[in-house]
Structure formats: C-alpha cells, structure tokens
PDB file of N, CA and C in Angstrom:
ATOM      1  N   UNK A   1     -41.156 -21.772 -23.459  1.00  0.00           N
ATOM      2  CA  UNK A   1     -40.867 -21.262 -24.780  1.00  0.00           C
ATOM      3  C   UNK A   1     -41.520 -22.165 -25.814  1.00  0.00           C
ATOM      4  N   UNK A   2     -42.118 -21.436 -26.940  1.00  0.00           N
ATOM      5  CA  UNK A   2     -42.832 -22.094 -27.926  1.00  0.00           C
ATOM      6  C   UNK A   2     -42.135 -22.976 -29.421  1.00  0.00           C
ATOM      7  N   UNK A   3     -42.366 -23.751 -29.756  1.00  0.00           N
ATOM      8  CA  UNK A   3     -41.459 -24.536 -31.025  1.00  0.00           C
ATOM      9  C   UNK A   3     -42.333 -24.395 -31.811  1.00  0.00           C
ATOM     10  N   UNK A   4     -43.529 -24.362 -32.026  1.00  0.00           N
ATOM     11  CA  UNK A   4     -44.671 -24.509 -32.859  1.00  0.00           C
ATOM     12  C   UNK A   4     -45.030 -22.985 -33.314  1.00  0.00           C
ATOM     13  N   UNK A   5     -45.507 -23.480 -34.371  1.00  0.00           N
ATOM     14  CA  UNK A   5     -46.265 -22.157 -34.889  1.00  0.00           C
ATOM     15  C   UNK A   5     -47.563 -21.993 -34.546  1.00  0.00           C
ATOM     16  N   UNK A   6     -47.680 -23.133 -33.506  1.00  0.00           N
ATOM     17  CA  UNK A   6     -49.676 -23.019 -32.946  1.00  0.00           C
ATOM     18  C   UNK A   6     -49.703 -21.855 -31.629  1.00  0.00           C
ATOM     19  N   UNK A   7     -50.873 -21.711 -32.017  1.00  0.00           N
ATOM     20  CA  UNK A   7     -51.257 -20.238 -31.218  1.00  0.00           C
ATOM     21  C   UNK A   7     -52.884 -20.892 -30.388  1.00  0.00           C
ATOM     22  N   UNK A   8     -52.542 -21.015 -29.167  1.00  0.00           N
ATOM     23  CA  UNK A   8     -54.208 -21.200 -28.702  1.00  0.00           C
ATOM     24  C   UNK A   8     -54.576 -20.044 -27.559  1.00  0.00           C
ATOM     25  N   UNK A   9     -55.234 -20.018 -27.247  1.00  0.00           N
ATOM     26  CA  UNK A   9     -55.998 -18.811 -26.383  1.00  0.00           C
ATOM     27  C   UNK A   9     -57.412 -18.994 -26.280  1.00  0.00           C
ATOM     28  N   UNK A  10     -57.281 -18.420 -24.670  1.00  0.00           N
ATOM     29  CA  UNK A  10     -58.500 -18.388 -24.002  1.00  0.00           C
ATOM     30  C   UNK A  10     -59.529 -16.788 -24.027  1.00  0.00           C
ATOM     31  N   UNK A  11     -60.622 -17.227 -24.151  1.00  0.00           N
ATOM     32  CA  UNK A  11     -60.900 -15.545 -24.472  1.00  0.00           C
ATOM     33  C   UNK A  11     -62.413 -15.526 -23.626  1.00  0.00           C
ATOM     34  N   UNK A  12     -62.194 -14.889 -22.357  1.00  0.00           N
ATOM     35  CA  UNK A  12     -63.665 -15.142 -21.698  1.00  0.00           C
ATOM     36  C   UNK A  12     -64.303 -13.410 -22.032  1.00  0.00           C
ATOM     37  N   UNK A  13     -65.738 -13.513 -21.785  1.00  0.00           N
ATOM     38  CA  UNK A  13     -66.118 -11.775 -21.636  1.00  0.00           C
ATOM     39  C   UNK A  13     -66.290 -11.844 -20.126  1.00  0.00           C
ATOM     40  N   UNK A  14     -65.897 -10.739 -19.800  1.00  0.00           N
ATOM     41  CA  UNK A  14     -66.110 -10.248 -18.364  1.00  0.00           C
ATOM     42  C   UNK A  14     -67.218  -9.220 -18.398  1.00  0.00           C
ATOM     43  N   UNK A  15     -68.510 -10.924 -18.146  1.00  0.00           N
ATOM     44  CA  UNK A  15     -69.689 -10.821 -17.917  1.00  0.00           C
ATOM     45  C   UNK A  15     -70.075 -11.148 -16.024  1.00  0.00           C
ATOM     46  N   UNK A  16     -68.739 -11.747 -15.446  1.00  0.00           N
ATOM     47  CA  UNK A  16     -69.010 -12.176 -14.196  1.00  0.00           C
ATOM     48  C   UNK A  16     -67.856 -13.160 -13.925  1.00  0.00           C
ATOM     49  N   UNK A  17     -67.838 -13.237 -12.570  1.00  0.00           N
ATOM     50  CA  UNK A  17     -66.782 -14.151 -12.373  1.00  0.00           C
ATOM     51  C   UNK A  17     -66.213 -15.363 -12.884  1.00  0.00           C
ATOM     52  N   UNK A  18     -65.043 -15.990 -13.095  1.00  0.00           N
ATOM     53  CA  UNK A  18     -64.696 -17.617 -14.323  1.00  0.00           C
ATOM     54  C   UNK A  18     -65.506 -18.513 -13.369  1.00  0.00           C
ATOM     55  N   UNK A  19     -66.266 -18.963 -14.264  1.00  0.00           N
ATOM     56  CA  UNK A  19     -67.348 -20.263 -13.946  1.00  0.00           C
ATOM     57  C   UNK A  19     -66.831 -21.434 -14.759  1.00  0.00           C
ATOM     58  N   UNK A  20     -67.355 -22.939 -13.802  1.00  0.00           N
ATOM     59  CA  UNK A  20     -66.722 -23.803 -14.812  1.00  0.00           C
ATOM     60  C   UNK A  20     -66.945 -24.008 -16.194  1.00  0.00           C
ATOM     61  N   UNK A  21     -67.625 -23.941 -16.667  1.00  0.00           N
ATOM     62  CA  UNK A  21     -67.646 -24.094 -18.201  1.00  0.00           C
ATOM     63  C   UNK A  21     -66.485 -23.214 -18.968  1.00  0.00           C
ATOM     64  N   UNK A  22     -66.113 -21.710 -18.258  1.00  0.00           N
ATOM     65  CA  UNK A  22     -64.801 -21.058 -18.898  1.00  0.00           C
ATOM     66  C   UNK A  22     -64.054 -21.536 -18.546  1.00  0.00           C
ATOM     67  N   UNK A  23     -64.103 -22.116 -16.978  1.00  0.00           N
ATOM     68  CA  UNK A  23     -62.616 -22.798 -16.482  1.00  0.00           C
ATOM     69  C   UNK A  23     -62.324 -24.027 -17.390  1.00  0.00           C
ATOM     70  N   UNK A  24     -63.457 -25.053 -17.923  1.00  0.00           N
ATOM     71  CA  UNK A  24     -62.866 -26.119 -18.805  1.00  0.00           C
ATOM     72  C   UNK A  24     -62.279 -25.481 -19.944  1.00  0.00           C
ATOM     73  N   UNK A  25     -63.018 -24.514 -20.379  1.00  0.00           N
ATOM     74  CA  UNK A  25     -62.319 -24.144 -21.961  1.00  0.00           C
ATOM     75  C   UNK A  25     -60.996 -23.703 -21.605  1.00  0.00           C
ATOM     76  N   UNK A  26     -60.514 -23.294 -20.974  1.00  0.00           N
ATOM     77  CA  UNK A  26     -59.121 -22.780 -20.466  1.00  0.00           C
ATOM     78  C   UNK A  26     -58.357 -23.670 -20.623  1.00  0.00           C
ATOM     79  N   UNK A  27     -59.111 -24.548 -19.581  1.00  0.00           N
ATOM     80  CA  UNK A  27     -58.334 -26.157 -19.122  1.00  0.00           C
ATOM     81  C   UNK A  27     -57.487 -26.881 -20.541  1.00  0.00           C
ATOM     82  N   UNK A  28     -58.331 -26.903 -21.521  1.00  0.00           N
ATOM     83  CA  UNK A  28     -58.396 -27.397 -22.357  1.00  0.00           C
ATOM     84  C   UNK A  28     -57.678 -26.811 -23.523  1.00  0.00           C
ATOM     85  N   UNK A  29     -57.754 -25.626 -24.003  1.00  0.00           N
ATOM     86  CA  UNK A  29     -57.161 -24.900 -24.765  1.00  0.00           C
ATOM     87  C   UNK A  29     -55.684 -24.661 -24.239  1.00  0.00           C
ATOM     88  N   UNK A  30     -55.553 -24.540 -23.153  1.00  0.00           N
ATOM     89  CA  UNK A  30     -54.138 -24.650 -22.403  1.00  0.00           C
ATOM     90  C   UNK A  30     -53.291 -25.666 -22.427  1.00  0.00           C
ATOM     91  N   UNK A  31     -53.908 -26.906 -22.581  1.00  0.00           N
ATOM     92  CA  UNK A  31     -53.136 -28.390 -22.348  1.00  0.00           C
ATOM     93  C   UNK A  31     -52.778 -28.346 -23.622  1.00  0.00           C
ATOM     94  N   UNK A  32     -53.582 -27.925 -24.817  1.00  0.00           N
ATOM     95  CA  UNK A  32     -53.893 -28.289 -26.343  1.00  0.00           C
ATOM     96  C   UNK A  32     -52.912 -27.356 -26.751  1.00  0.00           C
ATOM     97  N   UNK A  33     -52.730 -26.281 -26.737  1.00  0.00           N
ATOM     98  CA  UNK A  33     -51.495 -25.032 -27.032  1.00  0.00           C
ATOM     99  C   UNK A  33     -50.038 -25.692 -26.183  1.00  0.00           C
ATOM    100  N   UNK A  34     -50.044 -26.519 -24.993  1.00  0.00           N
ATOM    101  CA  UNK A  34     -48.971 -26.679 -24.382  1.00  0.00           C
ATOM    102  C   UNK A  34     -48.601 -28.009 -25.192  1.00  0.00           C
ATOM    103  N   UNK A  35     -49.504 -29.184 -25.189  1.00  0.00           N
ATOM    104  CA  UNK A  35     -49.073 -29.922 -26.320  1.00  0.00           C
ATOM    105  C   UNK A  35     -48.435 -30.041 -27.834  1.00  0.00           C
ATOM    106  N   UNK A  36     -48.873 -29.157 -28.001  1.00  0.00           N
ATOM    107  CA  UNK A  36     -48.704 -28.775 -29.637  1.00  0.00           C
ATOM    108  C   UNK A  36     -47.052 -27.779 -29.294  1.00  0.00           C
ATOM    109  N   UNK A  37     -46.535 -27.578 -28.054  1.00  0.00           N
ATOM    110  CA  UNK A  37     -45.645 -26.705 -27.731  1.00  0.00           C
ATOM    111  C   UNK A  37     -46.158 -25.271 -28.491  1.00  0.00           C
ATOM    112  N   UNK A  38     -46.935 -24.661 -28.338  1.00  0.00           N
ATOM    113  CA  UNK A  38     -47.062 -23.409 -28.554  1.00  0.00           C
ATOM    114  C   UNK A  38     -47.295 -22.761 -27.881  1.00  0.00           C
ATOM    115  N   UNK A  39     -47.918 -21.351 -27.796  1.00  0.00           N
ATOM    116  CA  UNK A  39     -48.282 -20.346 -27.154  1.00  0.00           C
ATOM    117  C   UNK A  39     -49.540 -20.515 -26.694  1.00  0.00           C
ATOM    118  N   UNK A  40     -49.634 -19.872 -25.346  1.00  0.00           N
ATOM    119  CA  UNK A  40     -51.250 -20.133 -25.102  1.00  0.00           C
ATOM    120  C   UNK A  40     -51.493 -18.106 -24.361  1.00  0.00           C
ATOM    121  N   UNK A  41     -52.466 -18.137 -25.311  1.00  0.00           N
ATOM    122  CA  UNK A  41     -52.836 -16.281 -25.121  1.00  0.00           C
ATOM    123  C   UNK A  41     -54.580 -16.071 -24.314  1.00  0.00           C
ATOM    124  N   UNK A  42     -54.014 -15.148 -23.741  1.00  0.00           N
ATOM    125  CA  UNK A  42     -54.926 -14.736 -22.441  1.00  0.00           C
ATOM    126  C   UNK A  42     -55.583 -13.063 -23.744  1.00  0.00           C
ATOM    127  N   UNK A  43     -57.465 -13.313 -23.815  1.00  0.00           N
ATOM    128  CA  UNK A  43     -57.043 -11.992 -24.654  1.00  0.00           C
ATOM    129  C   UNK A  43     -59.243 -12.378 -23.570  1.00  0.00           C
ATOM    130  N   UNK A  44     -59.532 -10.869 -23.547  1.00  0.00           N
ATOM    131  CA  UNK A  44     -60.399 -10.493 -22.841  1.00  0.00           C
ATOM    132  C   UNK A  44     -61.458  -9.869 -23.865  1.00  0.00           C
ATOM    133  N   UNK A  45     -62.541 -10.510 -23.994  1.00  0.00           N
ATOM    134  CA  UNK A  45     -63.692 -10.125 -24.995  1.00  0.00           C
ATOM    135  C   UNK A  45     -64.486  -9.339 -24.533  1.00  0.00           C
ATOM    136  N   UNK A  46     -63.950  -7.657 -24.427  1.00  0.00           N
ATOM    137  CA  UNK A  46     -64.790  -6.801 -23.754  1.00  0.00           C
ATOM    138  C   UNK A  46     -65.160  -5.664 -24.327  1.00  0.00           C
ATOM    139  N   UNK A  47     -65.976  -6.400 -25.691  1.00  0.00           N
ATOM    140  CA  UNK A  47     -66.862  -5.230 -26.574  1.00  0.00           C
ATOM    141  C   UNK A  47     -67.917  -4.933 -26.228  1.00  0.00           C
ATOM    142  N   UNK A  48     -68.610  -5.896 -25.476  1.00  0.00           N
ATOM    143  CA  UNK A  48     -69.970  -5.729 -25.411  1.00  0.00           C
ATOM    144  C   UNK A  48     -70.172  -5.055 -23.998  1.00  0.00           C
ATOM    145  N   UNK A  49     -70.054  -3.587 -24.215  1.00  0.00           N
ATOM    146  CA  UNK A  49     -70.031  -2.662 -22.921  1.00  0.00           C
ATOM    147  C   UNK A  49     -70.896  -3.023 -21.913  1.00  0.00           C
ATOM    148  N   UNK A  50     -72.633  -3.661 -22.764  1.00  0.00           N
ATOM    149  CA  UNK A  50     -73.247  -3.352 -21.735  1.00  0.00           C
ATOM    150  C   UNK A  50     -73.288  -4.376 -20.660  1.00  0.00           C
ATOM    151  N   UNK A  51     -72.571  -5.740 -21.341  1.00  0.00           N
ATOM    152  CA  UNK A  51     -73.135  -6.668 -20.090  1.00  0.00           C
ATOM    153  C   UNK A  51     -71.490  -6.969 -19.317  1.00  0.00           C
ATOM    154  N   UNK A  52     -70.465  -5.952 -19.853  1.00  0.00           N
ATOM    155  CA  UNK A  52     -68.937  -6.330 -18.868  1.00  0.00           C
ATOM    156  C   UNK A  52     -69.594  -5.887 -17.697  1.00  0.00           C
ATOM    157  N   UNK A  53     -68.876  -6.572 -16.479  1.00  0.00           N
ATOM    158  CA  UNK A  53     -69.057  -6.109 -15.277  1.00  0.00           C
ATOM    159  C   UNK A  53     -68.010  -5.721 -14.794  1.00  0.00           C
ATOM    160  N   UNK A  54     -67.773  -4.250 -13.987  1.00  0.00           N
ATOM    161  CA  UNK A  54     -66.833  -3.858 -13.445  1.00  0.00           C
ATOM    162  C   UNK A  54     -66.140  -4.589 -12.561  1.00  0.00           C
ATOM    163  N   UNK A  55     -64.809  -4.891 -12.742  1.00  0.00           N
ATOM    164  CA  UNK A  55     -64.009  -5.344 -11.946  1.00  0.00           C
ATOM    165  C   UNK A  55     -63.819  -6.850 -11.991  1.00  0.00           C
ATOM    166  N   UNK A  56     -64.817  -7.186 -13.353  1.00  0.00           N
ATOM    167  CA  UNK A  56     -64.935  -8.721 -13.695  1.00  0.00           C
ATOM    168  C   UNK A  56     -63.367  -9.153 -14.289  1.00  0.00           C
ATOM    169  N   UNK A  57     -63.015  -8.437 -15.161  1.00  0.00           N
ATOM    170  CA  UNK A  57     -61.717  -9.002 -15.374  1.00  0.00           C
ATOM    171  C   UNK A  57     -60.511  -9.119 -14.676  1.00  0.00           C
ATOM    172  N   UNK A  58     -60.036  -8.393 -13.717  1.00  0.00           N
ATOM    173  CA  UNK A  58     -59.487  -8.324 -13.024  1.00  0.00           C
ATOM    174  C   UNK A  58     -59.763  -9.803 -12.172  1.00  0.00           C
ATOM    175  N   UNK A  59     -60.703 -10.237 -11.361  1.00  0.00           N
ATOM    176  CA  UNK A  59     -60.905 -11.187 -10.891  1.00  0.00           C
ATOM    177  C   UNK A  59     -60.869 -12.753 -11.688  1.00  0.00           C
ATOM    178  N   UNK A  60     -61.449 -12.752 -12.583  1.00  0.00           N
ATOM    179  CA  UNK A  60     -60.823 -13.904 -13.913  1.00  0.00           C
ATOM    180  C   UNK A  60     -59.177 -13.691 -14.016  1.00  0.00           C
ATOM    181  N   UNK A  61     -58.539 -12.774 -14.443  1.00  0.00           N
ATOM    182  CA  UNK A  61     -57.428 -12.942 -14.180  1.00  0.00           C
ATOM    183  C   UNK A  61     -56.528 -13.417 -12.982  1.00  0.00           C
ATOM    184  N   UNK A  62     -57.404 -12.966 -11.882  1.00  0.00           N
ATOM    185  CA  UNK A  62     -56.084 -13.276  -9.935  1.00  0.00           C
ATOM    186  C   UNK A  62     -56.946 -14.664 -10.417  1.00  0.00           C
ATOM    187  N   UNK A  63     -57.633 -15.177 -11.081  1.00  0.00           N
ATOM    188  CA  UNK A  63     -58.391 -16.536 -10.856  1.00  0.00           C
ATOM    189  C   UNK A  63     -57.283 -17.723 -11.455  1.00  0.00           C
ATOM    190  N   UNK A  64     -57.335 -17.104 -12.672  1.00  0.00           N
ATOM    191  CA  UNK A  64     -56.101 -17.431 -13.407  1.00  0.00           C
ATOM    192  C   UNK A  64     -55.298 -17.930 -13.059  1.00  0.00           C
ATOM    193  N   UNK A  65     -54.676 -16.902 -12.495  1.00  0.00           N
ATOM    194  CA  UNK A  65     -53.134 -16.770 -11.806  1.00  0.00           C
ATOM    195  C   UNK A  65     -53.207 -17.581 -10.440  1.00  0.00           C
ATOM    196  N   UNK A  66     -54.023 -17.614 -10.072  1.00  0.00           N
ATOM    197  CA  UNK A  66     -54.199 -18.811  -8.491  1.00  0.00           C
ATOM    198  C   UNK A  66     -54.241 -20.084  -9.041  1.00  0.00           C
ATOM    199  N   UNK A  67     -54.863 -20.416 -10.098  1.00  0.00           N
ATOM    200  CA  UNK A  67     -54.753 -21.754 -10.513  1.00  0.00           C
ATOM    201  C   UNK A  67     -53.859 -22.404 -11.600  1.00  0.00           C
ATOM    202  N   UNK A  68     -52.877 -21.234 -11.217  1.00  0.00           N
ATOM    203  CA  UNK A  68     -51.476 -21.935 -11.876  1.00  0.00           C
ATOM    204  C   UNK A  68     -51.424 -21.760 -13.275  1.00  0.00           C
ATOM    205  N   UNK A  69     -52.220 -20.978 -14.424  1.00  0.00           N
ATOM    206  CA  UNK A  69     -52.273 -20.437 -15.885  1.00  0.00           C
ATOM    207  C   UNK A  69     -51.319 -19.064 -15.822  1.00  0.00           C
ATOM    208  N   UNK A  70     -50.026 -19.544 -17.025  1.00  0.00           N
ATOM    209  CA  UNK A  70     -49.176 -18.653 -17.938  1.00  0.00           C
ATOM    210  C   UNK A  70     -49.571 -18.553 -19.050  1.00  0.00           C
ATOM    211  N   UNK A  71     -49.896 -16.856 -19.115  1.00  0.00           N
ATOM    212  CA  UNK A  71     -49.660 -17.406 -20.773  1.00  0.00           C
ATOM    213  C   UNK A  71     -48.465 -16.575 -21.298  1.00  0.00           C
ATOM    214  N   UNK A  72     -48.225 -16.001 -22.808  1.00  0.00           N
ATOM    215  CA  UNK A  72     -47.406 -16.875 -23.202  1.00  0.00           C
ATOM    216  C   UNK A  72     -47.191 -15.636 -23.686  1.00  0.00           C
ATOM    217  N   UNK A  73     -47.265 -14.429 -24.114  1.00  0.00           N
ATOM    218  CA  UNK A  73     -47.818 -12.795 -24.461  1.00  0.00           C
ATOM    219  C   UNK A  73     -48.782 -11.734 -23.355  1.00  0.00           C
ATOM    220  N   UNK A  74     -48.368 -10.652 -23.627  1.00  0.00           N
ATOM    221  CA  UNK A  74     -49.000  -9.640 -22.837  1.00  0.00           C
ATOM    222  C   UNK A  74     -50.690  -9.922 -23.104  1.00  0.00           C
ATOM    223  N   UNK A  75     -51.448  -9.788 -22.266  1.00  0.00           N
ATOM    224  CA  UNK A  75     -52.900  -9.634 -22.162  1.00  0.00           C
ATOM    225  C   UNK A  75     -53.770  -9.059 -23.536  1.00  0.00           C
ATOM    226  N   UNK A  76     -54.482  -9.776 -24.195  1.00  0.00           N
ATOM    227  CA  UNK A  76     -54.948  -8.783 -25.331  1.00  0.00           C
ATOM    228  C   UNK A  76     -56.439  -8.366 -24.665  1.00  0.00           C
ATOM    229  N   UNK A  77     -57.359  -6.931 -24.983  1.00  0.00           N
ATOM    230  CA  UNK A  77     -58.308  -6.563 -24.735  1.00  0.00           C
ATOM    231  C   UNK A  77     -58.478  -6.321 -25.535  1.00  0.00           C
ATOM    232  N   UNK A  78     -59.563  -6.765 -26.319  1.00  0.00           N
ATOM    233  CA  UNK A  78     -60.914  -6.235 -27.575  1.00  0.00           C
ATOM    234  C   UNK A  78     -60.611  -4.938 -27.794  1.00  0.00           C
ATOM    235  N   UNK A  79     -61.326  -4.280 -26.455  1.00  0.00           N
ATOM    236  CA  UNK A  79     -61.678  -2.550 -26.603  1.00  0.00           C
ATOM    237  C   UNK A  79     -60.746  -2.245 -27.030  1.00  0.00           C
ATOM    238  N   UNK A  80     -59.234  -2.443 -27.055  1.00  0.00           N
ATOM    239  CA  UNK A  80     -58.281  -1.658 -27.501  1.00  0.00           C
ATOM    240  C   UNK A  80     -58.092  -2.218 -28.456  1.00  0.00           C
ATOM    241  N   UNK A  81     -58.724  -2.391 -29.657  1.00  0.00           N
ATOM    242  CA  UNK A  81     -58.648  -2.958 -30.856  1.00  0.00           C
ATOM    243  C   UNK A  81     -59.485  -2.365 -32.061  1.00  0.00           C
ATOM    244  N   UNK A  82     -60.638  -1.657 -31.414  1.00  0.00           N
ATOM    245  CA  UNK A  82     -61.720  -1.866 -32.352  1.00  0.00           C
ATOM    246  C   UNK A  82     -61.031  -0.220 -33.471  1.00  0.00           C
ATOM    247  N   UNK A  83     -59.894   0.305 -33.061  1.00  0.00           N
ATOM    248  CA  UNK A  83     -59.791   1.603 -34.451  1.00  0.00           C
ATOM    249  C   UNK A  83     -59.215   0.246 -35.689  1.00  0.00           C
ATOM    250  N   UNK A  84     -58.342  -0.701 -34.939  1.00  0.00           N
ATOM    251  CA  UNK A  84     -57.824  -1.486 -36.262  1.00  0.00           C
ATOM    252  C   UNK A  84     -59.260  -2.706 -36.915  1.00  0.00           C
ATOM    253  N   UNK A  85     -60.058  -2.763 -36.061  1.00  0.00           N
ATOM    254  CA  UNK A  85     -60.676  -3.292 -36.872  1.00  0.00           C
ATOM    255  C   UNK A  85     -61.638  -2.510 -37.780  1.00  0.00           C
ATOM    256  N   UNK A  86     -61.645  -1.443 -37.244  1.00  0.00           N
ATOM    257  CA  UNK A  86     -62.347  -0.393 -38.327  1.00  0.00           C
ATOM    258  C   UNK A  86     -61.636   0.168 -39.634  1.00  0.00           C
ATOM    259  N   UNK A  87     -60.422  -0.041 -39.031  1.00  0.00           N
ATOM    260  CA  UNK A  87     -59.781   0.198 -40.553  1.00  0.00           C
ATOM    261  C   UNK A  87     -59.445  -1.124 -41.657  1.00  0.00           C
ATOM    262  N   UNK A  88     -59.706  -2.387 -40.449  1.00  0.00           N
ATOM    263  CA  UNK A  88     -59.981  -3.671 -42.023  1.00  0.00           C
ATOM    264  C   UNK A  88     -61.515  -3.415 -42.692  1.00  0.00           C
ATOM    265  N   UNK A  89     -62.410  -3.358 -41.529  1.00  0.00           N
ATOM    266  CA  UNK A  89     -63.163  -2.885 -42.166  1.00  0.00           C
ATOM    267  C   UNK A  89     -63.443  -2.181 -43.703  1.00  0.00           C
ATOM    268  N   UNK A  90     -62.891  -0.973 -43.176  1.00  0.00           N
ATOM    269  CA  UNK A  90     -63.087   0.602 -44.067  1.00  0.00           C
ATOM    270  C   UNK A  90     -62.439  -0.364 -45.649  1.00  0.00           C
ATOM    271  N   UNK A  91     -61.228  -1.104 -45.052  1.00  0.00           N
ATOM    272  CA  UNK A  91     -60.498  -1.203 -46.485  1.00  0.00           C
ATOM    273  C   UNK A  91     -61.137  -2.755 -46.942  1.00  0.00           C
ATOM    274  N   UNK A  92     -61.906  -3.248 -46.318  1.00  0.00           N
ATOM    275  CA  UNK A  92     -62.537  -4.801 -47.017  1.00  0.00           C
ATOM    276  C   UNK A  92     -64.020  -3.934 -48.181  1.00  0.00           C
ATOM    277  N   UNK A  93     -64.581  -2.799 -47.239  1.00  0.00           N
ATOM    278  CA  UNK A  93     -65.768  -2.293 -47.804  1.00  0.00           C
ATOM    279  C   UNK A  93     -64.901  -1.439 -49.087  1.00  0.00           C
ATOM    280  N   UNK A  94     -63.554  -0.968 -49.015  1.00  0.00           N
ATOM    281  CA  UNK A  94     -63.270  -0.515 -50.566  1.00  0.00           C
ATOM    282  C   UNK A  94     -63.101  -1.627 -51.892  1.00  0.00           C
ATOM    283  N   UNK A  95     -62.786  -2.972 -51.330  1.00  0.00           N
ATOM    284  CA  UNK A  95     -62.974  -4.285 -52.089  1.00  0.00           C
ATOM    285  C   UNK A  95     -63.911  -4.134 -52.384  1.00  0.00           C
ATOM    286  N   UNK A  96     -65.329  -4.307 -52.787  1.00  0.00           N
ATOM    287  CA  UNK A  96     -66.579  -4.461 -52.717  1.00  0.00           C
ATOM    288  C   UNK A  96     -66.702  -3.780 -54.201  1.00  0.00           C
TER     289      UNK A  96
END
C-alpha cells in the first residue's frame, strides 16, 4: 500500500521480448516508486502499430511476473487511450 503521492511506472513498447536495458529501467523505477512508498504502474506503449509484435506483451508481462514485479493498478494500454487523447487534443486546439 502506497503513503506517497509518487507515482512511478514502467512503460516498455512491445517491440520484442524485455531485454536488459528495459529490465534495468524497471529495476530502477520500481525500487524508486517503492522507496518513495508509492505506486509503481505497469502501462504498455502500444501506439506504434507497426513495429508491436504479436504476442510481445503478453510475454514482457509472464516476464514480469517471474521476476517477482507488482504493480500497484490495473495494466494501462496506450491503444485504449487514444479517443481521450483526441479529445485533449480537440479542446487544447480550441485554446489556440
């Protein structure tokens, strides 16, 4: 459970299986969110259709989960995001 108002998260694209360089950022963002007693969020950067690879996230995740990472909230995915970012969008371009 979190005391802090800090929020850290790991956010890989599932371009291919977690390689070390994502595994340190994990490593790291995880210790740094658990220190600070906050939340540490699992969210999946999968806008860029063309280079996700099928079945890549799924495997980063059992990867995850074998090496002992909770996080801290339900899973966030990009793709299921982009109508709300079209509507900050729509309403930043009526600022203008």
């Amino acid at each position: 459970m979190s005391t802090s108002n800090y929020i850290g998260r790991f956010a890989p694209s599932p371009t291919g299986c977690l390689h070390m360089g994502s595994l340190f950022s994990a490593v790291a963002s995880y210790l740094q969110a658990k220190q600070a007693k906050g939340k540490w969020l699992l969210r999946i950067e999968d806008i860029d259709t063309h280079r996700t690879v099928k079945g890549a996230t799924g495997h980063i995740i059992n990867d995850l989960k074998l090496l002992g990472f909770q996080w801290d909230d339900v899973i966030t995915h990009q793709n299921q995001r982009l109508s709300f970012y079209d509507s900050v969008f729509q309403a930043l371009k009526k600022t203008k």
